[in-house]
C-alpha atoms as a PDB file:
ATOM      1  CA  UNK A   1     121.487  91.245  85.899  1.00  0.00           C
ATOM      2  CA  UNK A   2     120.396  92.975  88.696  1.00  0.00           C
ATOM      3  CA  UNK A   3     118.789  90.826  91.736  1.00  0.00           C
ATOM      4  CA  UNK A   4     115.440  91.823  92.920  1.00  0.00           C
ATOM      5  CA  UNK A   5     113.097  89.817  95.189  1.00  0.00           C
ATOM      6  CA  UNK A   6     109.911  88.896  94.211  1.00  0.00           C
ATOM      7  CA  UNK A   7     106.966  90.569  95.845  1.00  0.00           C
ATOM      8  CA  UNK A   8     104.314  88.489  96.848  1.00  0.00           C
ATOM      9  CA  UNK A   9     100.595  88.853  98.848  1.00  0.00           C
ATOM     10  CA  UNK A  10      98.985  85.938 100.542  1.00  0.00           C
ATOM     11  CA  UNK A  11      95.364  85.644 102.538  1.00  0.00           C
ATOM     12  CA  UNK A  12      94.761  83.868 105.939  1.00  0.00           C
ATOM     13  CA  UNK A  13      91.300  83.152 106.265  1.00  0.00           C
ATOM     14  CA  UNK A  14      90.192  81.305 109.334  1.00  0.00           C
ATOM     15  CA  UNK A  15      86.341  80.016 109.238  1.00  0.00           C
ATOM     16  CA  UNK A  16      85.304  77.812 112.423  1.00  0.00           C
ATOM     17  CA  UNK A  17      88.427  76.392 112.948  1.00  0.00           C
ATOM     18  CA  UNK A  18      89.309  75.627 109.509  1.00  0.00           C
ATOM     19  CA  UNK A  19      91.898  77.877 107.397  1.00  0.00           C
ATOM     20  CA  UNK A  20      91.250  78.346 103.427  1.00  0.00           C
ATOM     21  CA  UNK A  21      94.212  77.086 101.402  1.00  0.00           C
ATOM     22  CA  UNK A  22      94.604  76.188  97.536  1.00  0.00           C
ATOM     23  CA  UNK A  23      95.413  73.431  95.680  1.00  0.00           C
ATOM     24  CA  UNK A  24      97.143  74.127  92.832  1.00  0.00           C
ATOM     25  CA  UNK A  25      99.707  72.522  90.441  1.00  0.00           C
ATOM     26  CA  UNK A  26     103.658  73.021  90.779  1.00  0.00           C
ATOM     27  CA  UNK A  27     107.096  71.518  89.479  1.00  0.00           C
ATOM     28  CA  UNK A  28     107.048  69.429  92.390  1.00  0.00           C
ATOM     29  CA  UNK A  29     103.031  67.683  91.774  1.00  0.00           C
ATOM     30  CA  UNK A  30     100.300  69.253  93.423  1.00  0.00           C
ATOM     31  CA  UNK A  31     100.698  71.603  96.737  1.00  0.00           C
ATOM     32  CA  UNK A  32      98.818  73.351  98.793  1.00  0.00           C
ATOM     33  CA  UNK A  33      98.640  77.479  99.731  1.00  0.00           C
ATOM     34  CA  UNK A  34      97.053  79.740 100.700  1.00  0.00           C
ATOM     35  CA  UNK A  35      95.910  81.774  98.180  1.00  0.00           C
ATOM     36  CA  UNK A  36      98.694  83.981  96.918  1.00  0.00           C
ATOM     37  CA  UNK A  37     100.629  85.922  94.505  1.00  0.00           C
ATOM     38  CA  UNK A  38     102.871  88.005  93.029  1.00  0.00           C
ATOM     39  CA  UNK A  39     101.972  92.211  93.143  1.00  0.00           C
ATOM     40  CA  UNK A  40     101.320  93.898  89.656  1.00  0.00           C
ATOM     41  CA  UNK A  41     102.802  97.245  88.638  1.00  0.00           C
ATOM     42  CA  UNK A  42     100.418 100.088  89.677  1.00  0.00           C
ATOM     43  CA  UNK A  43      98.716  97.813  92.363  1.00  0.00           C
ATOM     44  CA  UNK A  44      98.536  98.572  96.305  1.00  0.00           C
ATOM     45  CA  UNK A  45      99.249  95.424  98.423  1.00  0.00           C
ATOM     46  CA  UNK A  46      95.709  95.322  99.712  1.00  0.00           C
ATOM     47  CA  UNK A  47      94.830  95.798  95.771  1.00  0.00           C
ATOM     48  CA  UNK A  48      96.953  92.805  94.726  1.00  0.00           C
ATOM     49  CA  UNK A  49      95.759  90.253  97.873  1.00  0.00           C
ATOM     50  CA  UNK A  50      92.116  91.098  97.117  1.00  0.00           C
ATOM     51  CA  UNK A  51      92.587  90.120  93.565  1.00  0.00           C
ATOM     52  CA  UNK A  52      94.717  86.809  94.193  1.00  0.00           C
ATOM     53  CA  UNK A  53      92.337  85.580  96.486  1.00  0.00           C
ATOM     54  CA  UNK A  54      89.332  86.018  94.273  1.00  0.00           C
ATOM     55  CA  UNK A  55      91.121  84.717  91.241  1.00  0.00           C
ATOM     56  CA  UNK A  56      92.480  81.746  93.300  1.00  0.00           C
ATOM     57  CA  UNK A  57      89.111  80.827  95.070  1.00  0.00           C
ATOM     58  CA  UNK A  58      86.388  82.580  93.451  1.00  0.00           C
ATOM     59  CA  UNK A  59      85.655  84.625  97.390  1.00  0.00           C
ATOM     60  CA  UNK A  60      85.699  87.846  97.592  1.00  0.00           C
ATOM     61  CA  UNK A  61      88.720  88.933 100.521  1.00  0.00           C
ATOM     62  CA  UNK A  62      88.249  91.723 102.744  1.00  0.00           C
ATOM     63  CA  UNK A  63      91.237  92.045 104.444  1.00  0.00           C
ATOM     64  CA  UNK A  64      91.488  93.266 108.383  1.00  0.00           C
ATOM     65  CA  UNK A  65      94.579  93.413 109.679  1.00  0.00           C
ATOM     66  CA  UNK A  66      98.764  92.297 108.477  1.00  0.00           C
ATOM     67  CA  UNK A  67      99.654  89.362 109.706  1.00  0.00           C
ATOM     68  CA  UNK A  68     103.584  89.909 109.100  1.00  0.00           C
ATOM     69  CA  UNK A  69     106.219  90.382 106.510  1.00  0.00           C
ATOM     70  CA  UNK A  70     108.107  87.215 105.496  1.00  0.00           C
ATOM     71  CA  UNK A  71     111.231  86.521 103.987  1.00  0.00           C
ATOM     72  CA  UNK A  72     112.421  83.115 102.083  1.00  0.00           C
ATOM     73  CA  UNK A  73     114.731  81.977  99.712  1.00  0.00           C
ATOM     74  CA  UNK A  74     112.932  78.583  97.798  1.00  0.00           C
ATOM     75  CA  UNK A  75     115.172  75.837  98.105  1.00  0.00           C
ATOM     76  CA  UNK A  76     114.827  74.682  94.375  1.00  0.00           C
ATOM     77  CA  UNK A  77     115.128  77.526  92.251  1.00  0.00           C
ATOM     78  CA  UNK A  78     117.147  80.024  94.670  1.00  0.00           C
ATOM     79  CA  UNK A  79     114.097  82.480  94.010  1.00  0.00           C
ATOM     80  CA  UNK A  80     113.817  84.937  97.102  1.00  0.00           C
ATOM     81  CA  UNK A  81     110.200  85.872  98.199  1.00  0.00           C
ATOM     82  CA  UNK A  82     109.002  88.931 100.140  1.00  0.00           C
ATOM     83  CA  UNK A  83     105.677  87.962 101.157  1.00  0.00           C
ATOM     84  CA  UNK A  84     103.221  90.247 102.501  1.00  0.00           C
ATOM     85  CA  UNK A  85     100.689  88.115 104.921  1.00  0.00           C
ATOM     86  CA  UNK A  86      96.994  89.974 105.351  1.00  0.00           C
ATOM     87  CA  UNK A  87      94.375  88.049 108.168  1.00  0.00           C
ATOM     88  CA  UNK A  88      90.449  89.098 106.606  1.00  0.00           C
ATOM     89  CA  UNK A  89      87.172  86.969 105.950  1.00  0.00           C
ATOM     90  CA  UNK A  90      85.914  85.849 102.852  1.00  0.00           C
ATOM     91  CA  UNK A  91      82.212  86.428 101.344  1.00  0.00           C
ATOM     92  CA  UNK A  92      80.499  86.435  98.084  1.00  0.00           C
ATOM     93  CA  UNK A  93      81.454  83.160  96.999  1.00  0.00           C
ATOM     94  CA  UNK A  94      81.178  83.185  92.707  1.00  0.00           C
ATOM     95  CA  UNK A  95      80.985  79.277  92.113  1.00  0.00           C
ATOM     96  CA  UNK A  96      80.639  80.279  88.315  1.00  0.00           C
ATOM     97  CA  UNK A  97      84.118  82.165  88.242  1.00  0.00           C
ATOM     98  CA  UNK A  98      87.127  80.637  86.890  1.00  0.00           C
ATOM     99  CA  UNK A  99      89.762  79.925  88.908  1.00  0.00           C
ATOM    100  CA  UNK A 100      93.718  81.499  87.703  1.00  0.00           C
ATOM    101  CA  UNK A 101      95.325  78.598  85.802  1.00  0.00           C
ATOM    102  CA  UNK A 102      97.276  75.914  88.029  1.00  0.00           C
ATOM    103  CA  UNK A 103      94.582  76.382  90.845  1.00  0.00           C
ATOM    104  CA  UNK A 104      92.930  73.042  90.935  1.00  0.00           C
ATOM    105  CA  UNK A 105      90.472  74.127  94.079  1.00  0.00           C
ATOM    106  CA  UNK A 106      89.708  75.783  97.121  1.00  0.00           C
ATOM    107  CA  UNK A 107      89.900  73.759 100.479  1.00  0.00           C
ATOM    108  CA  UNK A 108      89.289  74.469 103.856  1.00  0.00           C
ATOM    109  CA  UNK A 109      91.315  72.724 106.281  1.00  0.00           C
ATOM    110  CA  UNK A 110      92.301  73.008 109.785  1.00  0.00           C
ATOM    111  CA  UNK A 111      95.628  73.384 111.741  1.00  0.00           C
ATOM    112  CA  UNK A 112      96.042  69.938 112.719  1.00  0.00           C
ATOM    113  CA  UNK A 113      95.417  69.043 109.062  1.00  0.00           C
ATOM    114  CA  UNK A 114      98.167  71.447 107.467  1.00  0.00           C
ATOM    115  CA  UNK A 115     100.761  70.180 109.897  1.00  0.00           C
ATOM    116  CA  UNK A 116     100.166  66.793 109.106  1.00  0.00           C
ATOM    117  CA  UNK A 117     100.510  67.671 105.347  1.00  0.00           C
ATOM    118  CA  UNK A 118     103.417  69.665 105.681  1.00  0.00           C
ATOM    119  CA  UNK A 119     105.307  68.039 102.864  1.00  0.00           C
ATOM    120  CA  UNK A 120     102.330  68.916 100.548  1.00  0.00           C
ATOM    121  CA  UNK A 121     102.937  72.622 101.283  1.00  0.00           C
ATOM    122  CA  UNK A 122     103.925  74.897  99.155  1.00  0.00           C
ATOM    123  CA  UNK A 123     106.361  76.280 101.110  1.00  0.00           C
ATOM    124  CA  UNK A 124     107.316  76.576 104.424  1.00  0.00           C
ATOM    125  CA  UNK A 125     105.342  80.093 104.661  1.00  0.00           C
ATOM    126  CA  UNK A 126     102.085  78.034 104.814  1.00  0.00           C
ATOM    127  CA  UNK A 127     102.589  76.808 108.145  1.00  0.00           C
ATOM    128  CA  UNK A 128     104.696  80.002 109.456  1.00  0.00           C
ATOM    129  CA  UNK A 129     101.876  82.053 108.702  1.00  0.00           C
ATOM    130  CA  UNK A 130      98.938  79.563 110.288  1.00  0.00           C
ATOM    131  CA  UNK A 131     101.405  79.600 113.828  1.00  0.00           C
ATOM    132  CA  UNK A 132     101.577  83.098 113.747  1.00  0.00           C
ATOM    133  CA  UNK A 133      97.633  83.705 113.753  1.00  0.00           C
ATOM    134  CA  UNK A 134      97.527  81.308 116.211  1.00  0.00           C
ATOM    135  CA  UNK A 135      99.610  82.906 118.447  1.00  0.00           C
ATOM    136  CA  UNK A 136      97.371  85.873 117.472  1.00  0.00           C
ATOM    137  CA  UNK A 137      99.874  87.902 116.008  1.00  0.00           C
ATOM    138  CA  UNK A 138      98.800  90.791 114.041  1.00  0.00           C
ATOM    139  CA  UNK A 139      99.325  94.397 112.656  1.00  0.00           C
ATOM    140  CA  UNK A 140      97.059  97.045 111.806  1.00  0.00           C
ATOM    141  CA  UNK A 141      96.853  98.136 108.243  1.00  0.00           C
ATOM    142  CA  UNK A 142      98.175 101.274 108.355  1.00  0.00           C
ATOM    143  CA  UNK A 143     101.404 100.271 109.211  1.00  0.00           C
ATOM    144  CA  UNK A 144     101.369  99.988 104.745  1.00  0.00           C
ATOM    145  CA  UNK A 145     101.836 103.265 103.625  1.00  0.00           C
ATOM    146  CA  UNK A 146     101.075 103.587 100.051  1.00  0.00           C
ATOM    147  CA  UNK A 147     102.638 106.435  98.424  1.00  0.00           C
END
């Protein structure tokens, strides 16, 4: 079998201070991240964040810039991640909608708050990703090219 990394998208929303993350249900009991996922076949990056963030918190994602590329190999199941970070707002928010199975909620919570809980992460990526907007580190979107 052939080894292949798993392609993922994940949203970092700042609002007044406060960053939107998800709750949602793992192996390990409940976690928190922001929302996420894995890219579908015939799907653009900005496609596949854009629909993981409205599935996972029922806001619509508009995203503005890359935040950065990351690389990480999960500790439990060996799995290797390629995850491409996107900084944008949210709007729109559809109270009504569903939210993907496993997601338990939306929360908002700040910096201070998601290094406190950083055993309730879902990964280390969480907290990589919040210290890199904070250190205002960013990339415009064409730097994707999408072929």
């Amino acid at each position: 079998m052939q080894w292949k990394p798993h392609a993922t998208v994940a949203a970092i929303v700042e609002d007044n201070g406060k960053f939107l993350l998800v709750e949602e249900t793992t192996d390990r009991g409940n976690r928190f991240n922001q929302p996420a996922g894995h890219l579908e076949d015939n799907e653009t990056l900005i496609q596949a964040v854009i629909r993981e963030t409205l599935e996972e918190t029922a806001y619509a994602f508009k995203p503005e810039s890359l935040l950065g590329v990351y690389h990480w190999k999960h500790e439990h199941n060996n799995t290797t991640y390629l995850r491409f970070a996107f900084i944008g707002n949210v709007s729109n928010h559809q109270a009504s909608l569903a939210l993907d199975e496993g997601i338990i909620r939306a929360v908002w919570m700040t910096a201070d708050e998601i290094r406190n809980n950083a055993n309730l992460m879902r990964s280390p990526q969480v907290i990589t990703c919040i210290e890199d907007y904070l250190c205002g580190q960013k990339f415009p979107l064409e730097v994707l090219t999408h072929l």
